[in-house]
C-alpha atoms as a PDB file:
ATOM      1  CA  UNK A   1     133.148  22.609 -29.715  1.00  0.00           C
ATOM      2  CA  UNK A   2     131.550  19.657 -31.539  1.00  0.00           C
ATOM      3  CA  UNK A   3     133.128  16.226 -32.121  1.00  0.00           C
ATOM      4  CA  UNK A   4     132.055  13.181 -33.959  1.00  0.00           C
ATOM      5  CA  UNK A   5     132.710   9.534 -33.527  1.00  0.00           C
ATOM      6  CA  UNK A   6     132.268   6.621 -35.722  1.00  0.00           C
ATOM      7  CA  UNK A   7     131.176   3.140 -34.226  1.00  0.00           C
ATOM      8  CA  UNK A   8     130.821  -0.224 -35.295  1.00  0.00           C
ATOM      9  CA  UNK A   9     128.075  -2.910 -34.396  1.00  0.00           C
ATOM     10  CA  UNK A  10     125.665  -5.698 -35.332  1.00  0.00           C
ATOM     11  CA  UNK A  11     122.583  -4.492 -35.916  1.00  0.00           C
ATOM     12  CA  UNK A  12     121.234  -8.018 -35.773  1.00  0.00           C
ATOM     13  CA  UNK A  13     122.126 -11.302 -36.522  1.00  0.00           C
ATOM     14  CA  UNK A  14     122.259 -11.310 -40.146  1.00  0.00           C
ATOM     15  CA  UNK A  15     123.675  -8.289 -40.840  1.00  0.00           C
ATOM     16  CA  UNK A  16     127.566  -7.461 -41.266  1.00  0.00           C
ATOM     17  CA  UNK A  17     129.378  -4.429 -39.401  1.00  0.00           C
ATOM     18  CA  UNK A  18     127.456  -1.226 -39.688  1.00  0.00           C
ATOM     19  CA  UNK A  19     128.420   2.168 -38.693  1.00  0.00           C
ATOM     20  CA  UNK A  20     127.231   4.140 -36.328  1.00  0.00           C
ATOM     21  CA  UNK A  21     127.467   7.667 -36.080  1.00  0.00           C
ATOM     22  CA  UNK A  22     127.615   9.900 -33.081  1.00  0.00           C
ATOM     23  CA  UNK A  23     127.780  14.108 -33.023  1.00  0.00           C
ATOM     24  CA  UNK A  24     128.151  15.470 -30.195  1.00  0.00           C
ATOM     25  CA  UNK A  25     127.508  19.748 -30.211  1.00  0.00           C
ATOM     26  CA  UNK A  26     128.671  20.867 -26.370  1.00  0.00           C
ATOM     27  CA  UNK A  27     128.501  24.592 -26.837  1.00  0.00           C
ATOM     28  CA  UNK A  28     124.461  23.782 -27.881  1.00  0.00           C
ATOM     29  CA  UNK A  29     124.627  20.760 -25.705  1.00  0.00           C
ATOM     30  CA  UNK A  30     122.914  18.138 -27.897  1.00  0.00           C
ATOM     31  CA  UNK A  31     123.948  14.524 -29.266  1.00  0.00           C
ATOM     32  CA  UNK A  32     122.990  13.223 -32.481  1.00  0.00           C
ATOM     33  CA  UNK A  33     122.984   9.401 -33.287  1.00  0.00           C
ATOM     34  CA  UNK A  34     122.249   7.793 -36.648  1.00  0.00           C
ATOM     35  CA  UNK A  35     122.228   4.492 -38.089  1.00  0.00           C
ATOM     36  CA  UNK A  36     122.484   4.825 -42.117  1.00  0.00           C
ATOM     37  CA  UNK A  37     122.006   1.325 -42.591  1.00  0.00           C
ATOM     38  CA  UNK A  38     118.546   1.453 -40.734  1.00  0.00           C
ATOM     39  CA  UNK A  39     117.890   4.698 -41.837  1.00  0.00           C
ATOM     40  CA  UNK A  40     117.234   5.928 -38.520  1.00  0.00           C
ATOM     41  CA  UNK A  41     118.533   8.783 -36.377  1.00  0.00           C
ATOM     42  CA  UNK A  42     117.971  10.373 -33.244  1.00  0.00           C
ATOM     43  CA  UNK A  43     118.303  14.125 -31.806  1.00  0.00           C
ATOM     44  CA  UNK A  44     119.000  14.365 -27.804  1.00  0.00           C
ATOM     45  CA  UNK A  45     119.562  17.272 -25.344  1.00  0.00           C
ATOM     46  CA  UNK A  46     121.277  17.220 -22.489  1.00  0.00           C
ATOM     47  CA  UNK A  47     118.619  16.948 -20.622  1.00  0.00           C
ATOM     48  CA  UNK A  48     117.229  14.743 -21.670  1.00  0.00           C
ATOM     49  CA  UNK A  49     119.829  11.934 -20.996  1.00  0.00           C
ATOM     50  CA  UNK A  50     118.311  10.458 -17.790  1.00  0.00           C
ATOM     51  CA  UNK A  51     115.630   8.859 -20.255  1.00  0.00           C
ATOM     52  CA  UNK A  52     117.946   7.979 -22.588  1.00  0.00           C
ATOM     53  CA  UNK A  53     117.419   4.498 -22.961  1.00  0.00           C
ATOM     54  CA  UNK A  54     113.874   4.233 -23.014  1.00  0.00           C
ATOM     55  CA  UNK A  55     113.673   6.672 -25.700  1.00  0.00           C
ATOM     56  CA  UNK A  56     116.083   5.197 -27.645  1.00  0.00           C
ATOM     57  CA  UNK A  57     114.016   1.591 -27.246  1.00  0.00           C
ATOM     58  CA  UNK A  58     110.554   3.605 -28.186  1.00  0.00           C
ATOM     59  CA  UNK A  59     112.542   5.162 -31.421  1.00  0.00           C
ATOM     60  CA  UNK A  60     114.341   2.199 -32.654  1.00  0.00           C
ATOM     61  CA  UNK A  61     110.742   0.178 -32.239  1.00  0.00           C
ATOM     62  CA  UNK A  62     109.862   1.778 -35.224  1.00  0.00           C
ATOM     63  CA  UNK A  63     112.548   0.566 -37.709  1.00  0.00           C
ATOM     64  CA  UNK A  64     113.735  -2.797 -35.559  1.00  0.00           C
ATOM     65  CA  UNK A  65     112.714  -5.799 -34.919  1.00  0.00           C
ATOM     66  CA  UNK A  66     111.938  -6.145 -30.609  1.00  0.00           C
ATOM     67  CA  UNK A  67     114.425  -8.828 -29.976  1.00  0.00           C
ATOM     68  CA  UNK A  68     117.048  -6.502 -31.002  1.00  0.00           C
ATOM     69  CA  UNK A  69     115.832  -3.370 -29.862  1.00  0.00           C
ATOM     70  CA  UNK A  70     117.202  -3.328 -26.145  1.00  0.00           C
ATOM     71  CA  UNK A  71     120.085  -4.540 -26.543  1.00  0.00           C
ATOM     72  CA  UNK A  72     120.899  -2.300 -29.302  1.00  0.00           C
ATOM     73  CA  UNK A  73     119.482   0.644 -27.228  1.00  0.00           C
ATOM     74  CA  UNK A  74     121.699   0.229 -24.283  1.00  0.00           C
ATOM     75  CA  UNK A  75     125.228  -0.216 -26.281  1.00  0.00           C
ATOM     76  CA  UNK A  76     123.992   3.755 -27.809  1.00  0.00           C
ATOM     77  CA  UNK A  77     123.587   4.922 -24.685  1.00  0.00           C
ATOM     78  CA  UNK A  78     126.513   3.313 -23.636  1.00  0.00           C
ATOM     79  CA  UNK A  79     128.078   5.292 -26.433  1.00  0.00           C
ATOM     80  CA  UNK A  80     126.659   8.436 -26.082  1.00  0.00           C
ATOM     81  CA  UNK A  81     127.549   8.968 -22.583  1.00  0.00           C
ATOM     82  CA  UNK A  82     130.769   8.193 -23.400  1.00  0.00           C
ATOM     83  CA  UNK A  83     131.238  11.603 -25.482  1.00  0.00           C
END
């Protein structure tokens, strides 16, 4: 069974409402996040959830500035854990 849920948020100050995407596959037990507007996206196992926040910080690093990185990171994890 897979499901997917559409958020909205802020990516930083300046920008308007983006979306957010979130796919969650529970028979092959993986989440998939993605931020069109940033052109970013991120694959994570089940596993690997107790991490979750650091590695979404270290990913979203590359295509954000710091300031908004963290809190950014923790309202996805928020999200995903949610699913």
């Amino acid at each position: 069974m897979s499901k997917m849920k559409i958020r909205k948020t802020c990516i930083h100050q300046d920008s308007t409402q983006q979306n957010v995407y979130i796919y969650e596959n529970k028979k092959e037990q993986y989440i998939v996040v993605a931020i069109p507007y940033l052109e970013w996206s991120m694959h994570v196992t089940y596993d690997d959830f107790t991490h979750i926040e650091s590695r979404l910080q270290q990913s979203l690093a590359n295509v954000l500035d710091e300031q908004y990185v963290r809190p950014l990171a923790m309202k996805l994890a928020q999200w995903m854990r949610e699913m």
